[in-house]
C-alpha atoms as a PDB file:
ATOM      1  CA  UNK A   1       0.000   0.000   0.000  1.00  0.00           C
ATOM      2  CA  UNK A   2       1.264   3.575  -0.962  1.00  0.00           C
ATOM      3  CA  UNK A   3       1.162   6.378   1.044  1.00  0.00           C
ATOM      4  CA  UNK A   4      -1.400   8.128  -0.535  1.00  0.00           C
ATOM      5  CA  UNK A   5      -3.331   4.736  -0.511  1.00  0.00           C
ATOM      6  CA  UNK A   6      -2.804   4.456   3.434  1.00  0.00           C
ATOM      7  CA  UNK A   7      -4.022   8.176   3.648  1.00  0.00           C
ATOM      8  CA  UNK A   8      -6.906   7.497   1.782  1.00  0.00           C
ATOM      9  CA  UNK A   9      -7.857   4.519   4.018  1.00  0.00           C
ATOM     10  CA  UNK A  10      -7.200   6.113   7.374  1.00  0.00           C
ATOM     11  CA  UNK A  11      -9.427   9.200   6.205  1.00  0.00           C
ATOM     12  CA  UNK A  12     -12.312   7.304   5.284  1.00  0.00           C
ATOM     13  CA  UNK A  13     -12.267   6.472   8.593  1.00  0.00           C
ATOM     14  CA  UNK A  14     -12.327   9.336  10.336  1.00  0.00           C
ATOM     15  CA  UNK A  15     -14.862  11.166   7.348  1.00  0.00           C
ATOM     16  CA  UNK A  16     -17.262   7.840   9.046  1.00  0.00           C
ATOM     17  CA  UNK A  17     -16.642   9.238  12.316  1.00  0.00           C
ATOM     18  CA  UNK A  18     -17.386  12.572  10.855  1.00  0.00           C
ATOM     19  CA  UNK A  19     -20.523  11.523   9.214  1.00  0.00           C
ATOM     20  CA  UNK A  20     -21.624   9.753  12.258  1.00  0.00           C
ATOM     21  CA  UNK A  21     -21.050  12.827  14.370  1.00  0.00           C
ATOM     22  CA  UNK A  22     -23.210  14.975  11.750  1.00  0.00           C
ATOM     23  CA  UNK A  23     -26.399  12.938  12.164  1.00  0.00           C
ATOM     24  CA  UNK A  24     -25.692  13.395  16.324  1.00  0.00           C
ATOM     25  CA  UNK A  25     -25.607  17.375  15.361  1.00  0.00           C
ATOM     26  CA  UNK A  26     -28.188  17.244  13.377  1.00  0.00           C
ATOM     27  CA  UNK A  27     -30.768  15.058  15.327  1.00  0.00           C
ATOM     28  CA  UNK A  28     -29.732  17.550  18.436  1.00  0.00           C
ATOM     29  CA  UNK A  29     -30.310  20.630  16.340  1.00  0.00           C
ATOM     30  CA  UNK A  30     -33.839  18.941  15.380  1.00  0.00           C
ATOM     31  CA  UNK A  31     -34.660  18.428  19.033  1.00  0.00           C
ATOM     32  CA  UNK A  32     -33.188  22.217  20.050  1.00  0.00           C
ATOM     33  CA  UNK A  33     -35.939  23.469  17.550  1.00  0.00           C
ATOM     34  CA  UNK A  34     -38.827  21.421  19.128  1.00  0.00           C
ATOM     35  CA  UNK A  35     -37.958  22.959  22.788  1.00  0.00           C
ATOM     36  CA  UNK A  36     -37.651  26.625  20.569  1.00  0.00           C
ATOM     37  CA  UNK A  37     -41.162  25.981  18.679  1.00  0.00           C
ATOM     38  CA  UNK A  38     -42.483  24.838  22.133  1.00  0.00           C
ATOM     39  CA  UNK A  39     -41.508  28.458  23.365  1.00  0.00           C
ATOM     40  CA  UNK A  40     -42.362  30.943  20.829  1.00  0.00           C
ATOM     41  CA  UNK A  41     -45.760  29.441  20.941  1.00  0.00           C
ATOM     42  CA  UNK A  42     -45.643  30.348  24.994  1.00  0.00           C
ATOM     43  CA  UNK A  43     -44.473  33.881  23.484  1.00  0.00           C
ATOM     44  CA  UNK A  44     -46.963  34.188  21.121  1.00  0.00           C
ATOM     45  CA  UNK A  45     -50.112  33.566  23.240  1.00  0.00           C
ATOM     46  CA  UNK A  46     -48.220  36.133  25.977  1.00  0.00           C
ATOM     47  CA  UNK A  47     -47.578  38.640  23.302  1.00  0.00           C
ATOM     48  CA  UNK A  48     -44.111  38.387  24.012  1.00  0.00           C
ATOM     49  CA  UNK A  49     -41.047  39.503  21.648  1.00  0.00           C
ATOM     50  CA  UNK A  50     -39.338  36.804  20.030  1.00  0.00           C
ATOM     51  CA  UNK A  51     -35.861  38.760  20.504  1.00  0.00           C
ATOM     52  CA  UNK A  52     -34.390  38.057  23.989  1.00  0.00           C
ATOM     53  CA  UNK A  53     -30.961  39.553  24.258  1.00  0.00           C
ATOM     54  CA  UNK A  54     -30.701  38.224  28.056  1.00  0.00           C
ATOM     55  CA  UNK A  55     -31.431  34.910  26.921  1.00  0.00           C
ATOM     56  CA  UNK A  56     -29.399  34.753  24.212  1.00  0.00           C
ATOM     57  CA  UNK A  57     -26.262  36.403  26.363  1.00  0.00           C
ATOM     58  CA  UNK A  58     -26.960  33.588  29.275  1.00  0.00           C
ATOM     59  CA  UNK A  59     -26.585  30.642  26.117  1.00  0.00           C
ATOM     60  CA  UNK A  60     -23.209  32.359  24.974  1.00  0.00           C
ATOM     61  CA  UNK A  61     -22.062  32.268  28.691  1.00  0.00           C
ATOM     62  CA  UNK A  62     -23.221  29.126  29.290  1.00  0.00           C
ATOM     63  CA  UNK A  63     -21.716  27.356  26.098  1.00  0.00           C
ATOM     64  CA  UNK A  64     -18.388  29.631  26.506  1.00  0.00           C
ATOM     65  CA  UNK A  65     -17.990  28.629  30.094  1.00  0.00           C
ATOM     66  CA  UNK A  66     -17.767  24.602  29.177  1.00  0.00           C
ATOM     67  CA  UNK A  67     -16.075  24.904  26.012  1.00  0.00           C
ATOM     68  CA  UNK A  68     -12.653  22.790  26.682  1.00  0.00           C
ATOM     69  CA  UNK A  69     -12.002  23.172  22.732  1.00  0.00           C
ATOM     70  CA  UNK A  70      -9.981  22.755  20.775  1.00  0.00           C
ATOM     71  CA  UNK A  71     -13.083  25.148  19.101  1.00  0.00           C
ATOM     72  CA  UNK A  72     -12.049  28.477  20.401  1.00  0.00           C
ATOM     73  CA  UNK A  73     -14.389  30.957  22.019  1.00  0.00           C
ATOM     74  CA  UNK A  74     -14.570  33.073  18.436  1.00  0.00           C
ATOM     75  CA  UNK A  75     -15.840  30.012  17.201  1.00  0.00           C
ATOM     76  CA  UNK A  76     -18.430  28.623  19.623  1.00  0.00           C
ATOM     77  CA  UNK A  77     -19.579  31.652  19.443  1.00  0.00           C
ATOM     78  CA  UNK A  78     -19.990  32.541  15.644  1.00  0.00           C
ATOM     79  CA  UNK A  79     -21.734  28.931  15.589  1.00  0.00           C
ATOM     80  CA  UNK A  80     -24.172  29.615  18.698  1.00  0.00           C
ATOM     81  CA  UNK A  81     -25.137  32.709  16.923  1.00  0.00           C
ATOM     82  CA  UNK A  82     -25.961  31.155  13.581  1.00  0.00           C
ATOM     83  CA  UNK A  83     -27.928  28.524  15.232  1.00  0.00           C
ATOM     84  CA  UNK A  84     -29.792  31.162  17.301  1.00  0.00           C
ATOM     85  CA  UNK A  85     -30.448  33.543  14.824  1.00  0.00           C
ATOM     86  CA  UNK A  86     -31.949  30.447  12.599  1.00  0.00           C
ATOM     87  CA  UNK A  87     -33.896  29.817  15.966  1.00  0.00           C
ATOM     88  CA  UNK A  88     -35.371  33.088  16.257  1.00  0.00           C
ATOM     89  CA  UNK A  89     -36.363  33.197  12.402  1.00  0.00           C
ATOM     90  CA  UNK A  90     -37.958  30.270  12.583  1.00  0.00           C
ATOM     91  CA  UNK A  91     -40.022  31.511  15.929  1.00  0.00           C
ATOM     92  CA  UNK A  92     -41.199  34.696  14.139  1.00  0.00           C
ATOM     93  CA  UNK A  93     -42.018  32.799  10.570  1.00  0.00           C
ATOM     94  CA  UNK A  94     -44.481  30.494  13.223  1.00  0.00           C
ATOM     95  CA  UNK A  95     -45.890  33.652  14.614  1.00  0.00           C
ATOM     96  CA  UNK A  96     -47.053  35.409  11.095  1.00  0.00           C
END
């Protein structure tokens, strides 16, 4: 076996991992959204805004304060607000 050939092999194995990993993020993501559905129906029926800065400052703390990395803080957070900010769109497209 070449070098390339053994490179190949060893990362198929670790793009399985990867792929593996994705479906974990993804079926978490899909159960994140239920919880957020479950709440911006609470909002809606209390007339309440769907933008919470507090909130959304207490889930950057709280994800920033366990990250171990090797993702750095700049990171987590850039991803935390992409996932939030598709949270909140999808709260106010449920409330129209």
């Amino acid at each position: 076996m070449t070098n390339e050939e053994a490179a190949a092999a060893e990362m198929a194995i670790h793009r399985e991992g990867i792929d593996r990993i994705d479906l974990q993020l993804l079926a978490l993501l899909n159960e994140r959204t239920k919880i957020v559905e479950k709440i911006g129906r609470v909002k809606q029926a209390a007339s309440l805004p769907v933008y919470e800065p507090k909130r959304e400052d207490a889930v950057y703390r709280n994800v920033l304060d366990h990250n171990e990395g090797p993702l750095t803080s700049d990171a987590v957070r850039r991803i935390f607000e992409r996932i939030i900010d598709e949270m909140r769109t999808l709260q106010r497209q449920r409330s129209s």
